[in-house]
Protein backbone atom coordinates (compact mmCIF):
# COMPACT_ATOMS: atom_id res chain seq x y z
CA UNK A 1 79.61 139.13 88.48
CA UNK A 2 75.96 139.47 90.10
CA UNK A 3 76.27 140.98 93.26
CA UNK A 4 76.37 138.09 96.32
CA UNK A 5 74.36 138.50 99.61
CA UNK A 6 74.45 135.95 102.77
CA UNK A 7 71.46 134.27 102.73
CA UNK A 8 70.43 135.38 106.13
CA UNK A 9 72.33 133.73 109.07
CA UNK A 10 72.54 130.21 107.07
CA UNK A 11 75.99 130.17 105.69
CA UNK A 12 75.18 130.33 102.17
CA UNK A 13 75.52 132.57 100.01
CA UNK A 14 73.42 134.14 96.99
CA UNK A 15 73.35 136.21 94.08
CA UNK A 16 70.76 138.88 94.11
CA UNK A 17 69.26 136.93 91.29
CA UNK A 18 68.75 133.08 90.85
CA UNK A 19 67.60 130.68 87.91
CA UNK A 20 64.83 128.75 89.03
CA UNK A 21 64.23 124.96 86.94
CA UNK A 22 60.25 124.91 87.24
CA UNK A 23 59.56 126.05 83.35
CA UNK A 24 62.65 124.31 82.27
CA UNK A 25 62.42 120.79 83.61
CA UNK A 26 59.02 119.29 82.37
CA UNK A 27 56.90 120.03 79.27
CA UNK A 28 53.55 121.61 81.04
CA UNK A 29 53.49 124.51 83.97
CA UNK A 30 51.49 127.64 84.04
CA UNK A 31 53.51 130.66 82.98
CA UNK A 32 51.71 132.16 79.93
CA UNK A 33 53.28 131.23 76.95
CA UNK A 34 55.30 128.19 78.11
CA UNK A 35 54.45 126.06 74.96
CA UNK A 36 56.17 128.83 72.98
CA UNK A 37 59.02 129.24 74.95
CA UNK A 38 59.45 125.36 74.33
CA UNK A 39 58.91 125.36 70.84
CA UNK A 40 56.08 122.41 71.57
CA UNK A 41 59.49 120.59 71.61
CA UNK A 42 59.10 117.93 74.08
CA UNK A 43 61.69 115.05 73.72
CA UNK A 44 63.46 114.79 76.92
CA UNK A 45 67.20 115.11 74.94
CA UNK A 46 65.84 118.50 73.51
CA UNK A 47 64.44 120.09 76.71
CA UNK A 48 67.87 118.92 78.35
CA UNK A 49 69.89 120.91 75.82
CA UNK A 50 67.50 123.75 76.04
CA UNK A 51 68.09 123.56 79.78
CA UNK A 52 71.44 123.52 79.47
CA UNK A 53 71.15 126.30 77.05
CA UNK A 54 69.77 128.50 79.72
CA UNK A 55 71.72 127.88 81.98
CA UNK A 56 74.84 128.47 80.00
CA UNK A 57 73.62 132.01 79.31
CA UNK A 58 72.39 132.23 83.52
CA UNK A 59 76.46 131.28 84.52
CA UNK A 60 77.97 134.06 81.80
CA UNK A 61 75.78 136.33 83.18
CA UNK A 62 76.65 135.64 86.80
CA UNK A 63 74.25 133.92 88.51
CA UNK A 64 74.98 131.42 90.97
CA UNK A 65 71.97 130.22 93.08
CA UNK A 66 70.24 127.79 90.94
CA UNK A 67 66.85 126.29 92.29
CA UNK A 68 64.77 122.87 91.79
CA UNK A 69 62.48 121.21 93.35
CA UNK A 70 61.31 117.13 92.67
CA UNK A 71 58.23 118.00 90.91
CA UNK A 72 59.95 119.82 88.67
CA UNK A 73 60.21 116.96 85.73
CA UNK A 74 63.62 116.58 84.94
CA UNK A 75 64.51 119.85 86.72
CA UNK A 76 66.85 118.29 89.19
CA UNK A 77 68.04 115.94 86.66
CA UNK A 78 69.01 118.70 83.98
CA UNK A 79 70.65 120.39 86.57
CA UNK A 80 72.75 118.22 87.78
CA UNK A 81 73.71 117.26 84.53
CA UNK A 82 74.60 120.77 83.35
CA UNK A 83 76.69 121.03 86.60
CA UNK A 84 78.82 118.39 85.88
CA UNK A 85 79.21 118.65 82.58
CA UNK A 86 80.97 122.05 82.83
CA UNK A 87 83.00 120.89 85.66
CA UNK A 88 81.44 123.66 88.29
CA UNK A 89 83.43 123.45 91.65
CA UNK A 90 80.41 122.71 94.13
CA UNK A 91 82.03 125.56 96.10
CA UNK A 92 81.16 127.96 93.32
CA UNK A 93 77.25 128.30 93.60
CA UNK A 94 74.73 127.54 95.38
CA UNK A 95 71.96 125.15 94.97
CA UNK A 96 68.48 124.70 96.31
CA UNK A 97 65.93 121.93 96.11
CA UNK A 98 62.77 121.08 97.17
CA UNK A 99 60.09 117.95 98.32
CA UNK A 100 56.77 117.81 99.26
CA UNK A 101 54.95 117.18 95.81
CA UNK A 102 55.68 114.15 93.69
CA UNK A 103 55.87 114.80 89.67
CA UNK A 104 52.76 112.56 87.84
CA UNK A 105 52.51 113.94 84.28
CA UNK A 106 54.46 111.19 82.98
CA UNK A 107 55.89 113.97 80.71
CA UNK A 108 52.17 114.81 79.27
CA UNK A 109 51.09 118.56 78.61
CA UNK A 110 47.34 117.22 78.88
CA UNK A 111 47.82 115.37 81.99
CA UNK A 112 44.65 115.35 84.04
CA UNK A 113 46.97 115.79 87.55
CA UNK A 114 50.76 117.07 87.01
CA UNK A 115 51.64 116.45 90.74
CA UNK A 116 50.54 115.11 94.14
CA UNK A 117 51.45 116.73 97.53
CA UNK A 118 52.21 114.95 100.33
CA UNK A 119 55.04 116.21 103.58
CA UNK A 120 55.10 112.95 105.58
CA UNK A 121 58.19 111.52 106.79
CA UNK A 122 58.45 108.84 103.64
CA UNK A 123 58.03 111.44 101.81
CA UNK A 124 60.84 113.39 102.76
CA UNK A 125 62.99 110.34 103.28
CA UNK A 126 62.23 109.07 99.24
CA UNK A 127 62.63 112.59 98.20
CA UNK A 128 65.87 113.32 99.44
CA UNK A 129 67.39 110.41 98.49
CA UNK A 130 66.35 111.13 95.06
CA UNK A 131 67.59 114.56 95.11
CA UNK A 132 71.23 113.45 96.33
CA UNK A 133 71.29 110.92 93.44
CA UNK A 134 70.80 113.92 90.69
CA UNK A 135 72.62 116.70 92.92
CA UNK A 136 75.24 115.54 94.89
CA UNK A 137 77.44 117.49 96.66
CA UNK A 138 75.93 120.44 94.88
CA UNK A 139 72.55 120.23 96.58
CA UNK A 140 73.32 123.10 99.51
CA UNK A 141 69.77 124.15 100.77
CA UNK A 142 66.56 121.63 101.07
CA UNK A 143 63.33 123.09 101.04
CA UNK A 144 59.27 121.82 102.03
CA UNK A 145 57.72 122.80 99.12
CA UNK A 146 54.97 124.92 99.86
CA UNK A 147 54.24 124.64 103.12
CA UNK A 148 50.40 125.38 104.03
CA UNK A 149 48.73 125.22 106.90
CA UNK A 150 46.41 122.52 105.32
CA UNK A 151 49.00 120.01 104.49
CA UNK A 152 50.06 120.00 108.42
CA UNK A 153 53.95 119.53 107.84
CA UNK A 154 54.82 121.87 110.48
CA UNK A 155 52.65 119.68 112.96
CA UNK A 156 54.41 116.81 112.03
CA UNK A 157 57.44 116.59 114.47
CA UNK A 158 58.76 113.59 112.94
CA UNK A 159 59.18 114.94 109.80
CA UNK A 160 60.91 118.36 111.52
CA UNK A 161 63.42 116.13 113.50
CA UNK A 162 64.03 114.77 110.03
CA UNK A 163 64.94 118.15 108.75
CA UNK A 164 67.36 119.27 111.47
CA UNK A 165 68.90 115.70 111.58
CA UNK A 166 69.95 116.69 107.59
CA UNK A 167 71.33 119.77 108.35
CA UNK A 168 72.87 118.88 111.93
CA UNK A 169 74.57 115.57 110.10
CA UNK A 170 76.22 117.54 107.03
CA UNK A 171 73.79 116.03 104.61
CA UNK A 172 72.75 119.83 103.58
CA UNK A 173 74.00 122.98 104.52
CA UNK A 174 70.47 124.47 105.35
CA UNK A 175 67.12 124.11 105.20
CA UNK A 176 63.98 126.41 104.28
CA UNK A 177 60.67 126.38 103.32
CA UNK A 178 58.51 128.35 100.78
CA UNK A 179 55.26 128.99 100.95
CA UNK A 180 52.07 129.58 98.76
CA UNK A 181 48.47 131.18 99.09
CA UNK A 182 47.14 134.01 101.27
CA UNK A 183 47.16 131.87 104.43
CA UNK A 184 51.74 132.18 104.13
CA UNK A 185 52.11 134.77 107.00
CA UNK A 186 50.33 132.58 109.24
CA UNK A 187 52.28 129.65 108.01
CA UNK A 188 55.88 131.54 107.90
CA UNK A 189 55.22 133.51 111.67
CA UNK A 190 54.44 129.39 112.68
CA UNK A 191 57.59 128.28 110.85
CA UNK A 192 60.07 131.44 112.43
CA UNK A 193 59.03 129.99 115.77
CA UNK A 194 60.43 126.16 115.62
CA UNK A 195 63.35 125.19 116.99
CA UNK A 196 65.47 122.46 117.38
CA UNK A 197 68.21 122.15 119.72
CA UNK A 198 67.91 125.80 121.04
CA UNK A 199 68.10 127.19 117.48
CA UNK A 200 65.65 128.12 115.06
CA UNK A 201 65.11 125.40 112.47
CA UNK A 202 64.30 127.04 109.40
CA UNK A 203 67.54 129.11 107.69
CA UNK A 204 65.68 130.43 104.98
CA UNK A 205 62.14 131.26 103.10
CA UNK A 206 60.88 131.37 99.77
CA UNK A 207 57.92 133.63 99.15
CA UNK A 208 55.75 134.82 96.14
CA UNK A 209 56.04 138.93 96.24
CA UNK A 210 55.73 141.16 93.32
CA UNK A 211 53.96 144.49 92.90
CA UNK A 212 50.33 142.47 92.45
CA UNK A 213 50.92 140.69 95.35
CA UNK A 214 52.85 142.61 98.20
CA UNK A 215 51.06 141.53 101.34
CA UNK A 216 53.56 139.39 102.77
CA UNK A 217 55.98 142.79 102.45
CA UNK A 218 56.09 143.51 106.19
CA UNK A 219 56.68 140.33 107.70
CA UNK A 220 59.47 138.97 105.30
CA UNK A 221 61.47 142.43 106.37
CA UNK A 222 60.60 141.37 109.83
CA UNK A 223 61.80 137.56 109.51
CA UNK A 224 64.76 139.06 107.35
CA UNK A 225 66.23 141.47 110.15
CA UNK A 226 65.86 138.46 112.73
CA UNK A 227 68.31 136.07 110.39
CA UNK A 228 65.75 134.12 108.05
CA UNK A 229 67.04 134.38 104.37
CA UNK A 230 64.82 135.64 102.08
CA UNK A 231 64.26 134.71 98.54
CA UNK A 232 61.40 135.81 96.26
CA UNK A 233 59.55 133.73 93.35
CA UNK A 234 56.79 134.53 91.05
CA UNK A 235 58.06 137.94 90.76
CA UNK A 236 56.26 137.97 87.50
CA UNK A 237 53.26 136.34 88.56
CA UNK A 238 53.67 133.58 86.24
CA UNK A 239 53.37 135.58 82.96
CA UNK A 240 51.03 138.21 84.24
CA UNK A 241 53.53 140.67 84.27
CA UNK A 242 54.81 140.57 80.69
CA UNK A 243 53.92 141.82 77.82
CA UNK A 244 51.57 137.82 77.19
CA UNK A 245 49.39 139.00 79.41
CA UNK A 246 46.60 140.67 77.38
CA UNK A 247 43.66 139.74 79.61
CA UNK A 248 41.11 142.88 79.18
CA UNK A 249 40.64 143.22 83.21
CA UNK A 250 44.48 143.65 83.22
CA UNK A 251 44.76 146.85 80.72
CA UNK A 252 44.74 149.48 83.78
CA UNK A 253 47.30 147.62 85.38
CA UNK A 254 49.22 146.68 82.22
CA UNK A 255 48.94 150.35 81.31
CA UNK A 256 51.06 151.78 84.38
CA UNK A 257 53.95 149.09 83.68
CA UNK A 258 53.94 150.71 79.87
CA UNK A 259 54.15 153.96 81.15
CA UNK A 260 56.82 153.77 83.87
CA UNK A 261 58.37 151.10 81.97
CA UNK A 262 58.44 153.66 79.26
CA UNK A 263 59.56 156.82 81.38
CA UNK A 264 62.85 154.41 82.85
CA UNK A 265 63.77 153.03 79.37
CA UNK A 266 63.21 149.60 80.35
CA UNK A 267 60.86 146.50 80.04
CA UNK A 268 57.95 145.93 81.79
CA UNK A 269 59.22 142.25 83.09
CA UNK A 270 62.28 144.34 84.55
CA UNK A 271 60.18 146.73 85.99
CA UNK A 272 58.62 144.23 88.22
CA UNK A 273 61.84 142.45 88.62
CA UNK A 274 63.54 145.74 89.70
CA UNK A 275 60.64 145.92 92.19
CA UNK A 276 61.59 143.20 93.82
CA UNK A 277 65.48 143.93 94.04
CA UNK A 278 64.58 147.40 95.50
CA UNK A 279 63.07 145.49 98.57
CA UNK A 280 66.02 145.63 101.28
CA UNK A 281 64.92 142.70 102.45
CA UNK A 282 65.51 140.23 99.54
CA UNK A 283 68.45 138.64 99.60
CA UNK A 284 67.40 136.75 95.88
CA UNK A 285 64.86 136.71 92.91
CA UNK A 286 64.40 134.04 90.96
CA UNK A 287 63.93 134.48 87.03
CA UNK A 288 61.94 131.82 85.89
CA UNK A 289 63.05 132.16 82.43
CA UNK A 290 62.18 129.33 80.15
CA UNK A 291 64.33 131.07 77.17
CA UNK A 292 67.72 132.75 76.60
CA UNK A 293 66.09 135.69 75.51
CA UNK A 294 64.09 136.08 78.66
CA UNK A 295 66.83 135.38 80.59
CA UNK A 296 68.64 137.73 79.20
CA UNK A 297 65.87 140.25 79.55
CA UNK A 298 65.37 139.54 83.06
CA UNK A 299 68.84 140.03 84.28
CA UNK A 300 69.23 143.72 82.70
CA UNK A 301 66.59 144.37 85.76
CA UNK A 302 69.52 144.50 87.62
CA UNK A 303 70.57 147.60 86.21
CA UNK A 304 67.06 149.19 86.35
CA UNK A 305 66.74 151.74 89.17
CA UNK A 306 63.18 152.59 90.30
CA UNK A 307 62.28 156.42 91.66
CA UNK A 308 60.04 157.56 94.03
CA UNK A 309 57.29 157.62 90.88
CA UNK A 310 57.96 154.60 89.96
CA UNK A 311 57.39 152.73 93.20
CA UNK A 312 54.17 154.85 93.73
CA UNK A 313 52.42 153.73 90.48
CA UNK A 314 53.46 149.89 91.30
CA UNK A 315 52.24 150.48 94.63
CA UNK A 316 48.88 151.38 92.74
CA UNK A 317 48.48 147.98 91.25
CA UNK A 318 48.61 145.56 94.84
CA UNK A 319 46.14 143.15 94.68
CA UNK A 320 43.69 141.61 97.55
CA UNK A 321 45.75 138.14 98.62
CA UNK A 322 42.84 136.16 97.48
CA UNK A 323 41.90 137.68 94.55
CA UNK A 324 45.88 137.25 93.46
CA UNK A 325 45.70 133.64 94.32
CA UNK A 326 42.61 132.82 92.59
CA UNK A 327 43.84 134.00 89.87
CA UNK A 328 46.53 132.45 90.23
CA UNK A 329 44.68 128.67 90.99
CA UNK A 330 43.24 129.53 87.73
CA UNK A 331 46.09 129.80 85.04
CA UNK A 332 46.00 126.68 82.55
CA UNK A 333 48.58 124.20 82.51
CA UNK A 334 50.52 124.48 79.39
């Protein structure tokens, strides 16, 4: 079994690594390499089994926080599914959603918009009653889904009475937010502050970190020792940091993962994985696997131990926030 953390002071609890649904629930997203990973195989009955597939392999291995989000497709949908099908006591993992963008690819690769974002009280209120349809009683932790600073959610005290009145009334066990761009640590120290009925609203955050983009670092240790939950995505930077990512401008960088991937026997996708577990402050990583085999990959990170070389040379390759994120604006959708 996966080692299991609390997820801060919410109740729940984790496994240091998670299986996130966004590259296994609809036919286009923007890892590198995702129309591989699908074998351009795009009926919905196929990408269920192949879902299912996954997550079969995720369970043997032992993880147990699984996470969707509405605009994943089918995500929620194939989850649930999977859940029930193998007759998984609710009790015996956790689960995470999300809501805040609404899927509109109609299950197209080429679509010209793949979702719409939108945190308004409907919103929420259509969205969660659309997540309890596909999850159930697994659904544990319910999440805004990328909260900015432009899309005003957290000045929208209808929509945070909302969220407590979910938690307070049973109807989840906790509820977070994740966050995207370099304006998050204004948007997270904004979010640690709100409170409802004395106690601070928020359990738990979700935050992009990996050795290209470590800026948030700091203040997730800092929301961390103060109760928030923390769990990382992107720790690959959508493709970036495997061995797909043959962009010229990336050799340097690409070039230190060989090496100290190299020197500790291991891949350069658990290299940056392992980076992330050796933060103290991480309670869970999500692998956003799209295949067994990378699944598989991803979860020997857990057995990959970094040195005091090793996190100097990844500490070499950090990023500018907004050079990271326009890069990041800029991956196709595929």
């Amino acid at each position: 079994m996966v080692e299991m953390r609390a997820l801060g002071d919410s109740g729940l609890m984790v496994t240091r690594m998670g299986l996130g649904m966004a590259a296994l629930g609809r036919p286009g997203y923007i890892t590198l390499g995702h129309a591989e990973d699908l074998g351009r195989r795009y009926d919905v009955a196929a990408m269920e089994l192949h879902a299912h597939a996954v997550l079969d392999v995720a369970w043997d291995a032992g993880l147990r926080y699984f996470d969707a989000a509405r605009s994943y497709g089918r995500g929620e949908e194939f989850l649930g599914s999977w859940l029930r099908a193998r007759g998984i006591d609710p009790a015996a993992c956790t689960v995470g959603s999300k809501w805040g963008y609404t899927y509109t690819a109609d299950w197209r690769v080429d679509a010209e918009v793949h979702e719409i974002k939108d945190h308004t009280l409907p919103t929420l209120q259509r969205q969660f009653a659309e997540s309890r349809e596909r999850l159930g009683d697994y659904l544990d932790l319910y999440q805004i889904h990328s909260a900015t600073e432009d899309s005003g959610v957290l000045d929208r005290p209808e929509v945070l009475d909302e969220l407590a009145r979910l938690k307070a009334s049973g109807a989840v066990r906790a509820v977070g937010l994740t966050l995207s761009g370099p304006d998050s640590a204004r948007t997270l120290e904004r979010a640690f502050a709100i409170e409802r009925d004395g106690r601070r609203l928020f359990d738990s955050v979700q935050a992009t970190w990996n050795v290209l983009e470590s800026s948030l670092g700091p203040l997730l240790a800092r929301v961390r020792e103060a109760g928030m939950g923390v769990i990382v995505k992107e720790a690959l930077a959508n493709g970036r940091l495997t061995p797909r990512n043959t962009d010229p401008a990336f050799s340097a960088s690409r070039a230190v993962l060989e090496r100290e991937a190299a020197r500790l026997g291991c891949t350069i996708d658990q290299l940056a994985l392992a980076a992330v577990l050796d933060q103290p402050w991480v309670d869970c990583v999500l692998s956003g696997a799209a295949t067994v085999e990378h699944l598989r990959s991803n979860v020997a990170a857990l057995d990959v131990h970094l040195d005091e070389p090793a996190r100097a040379a990844l500490a070499s390759l950090a990023e500018p926030p907004e050079r990271y994120w326009a890069a990041r604006a800029a991956l196709p959708w595929q």
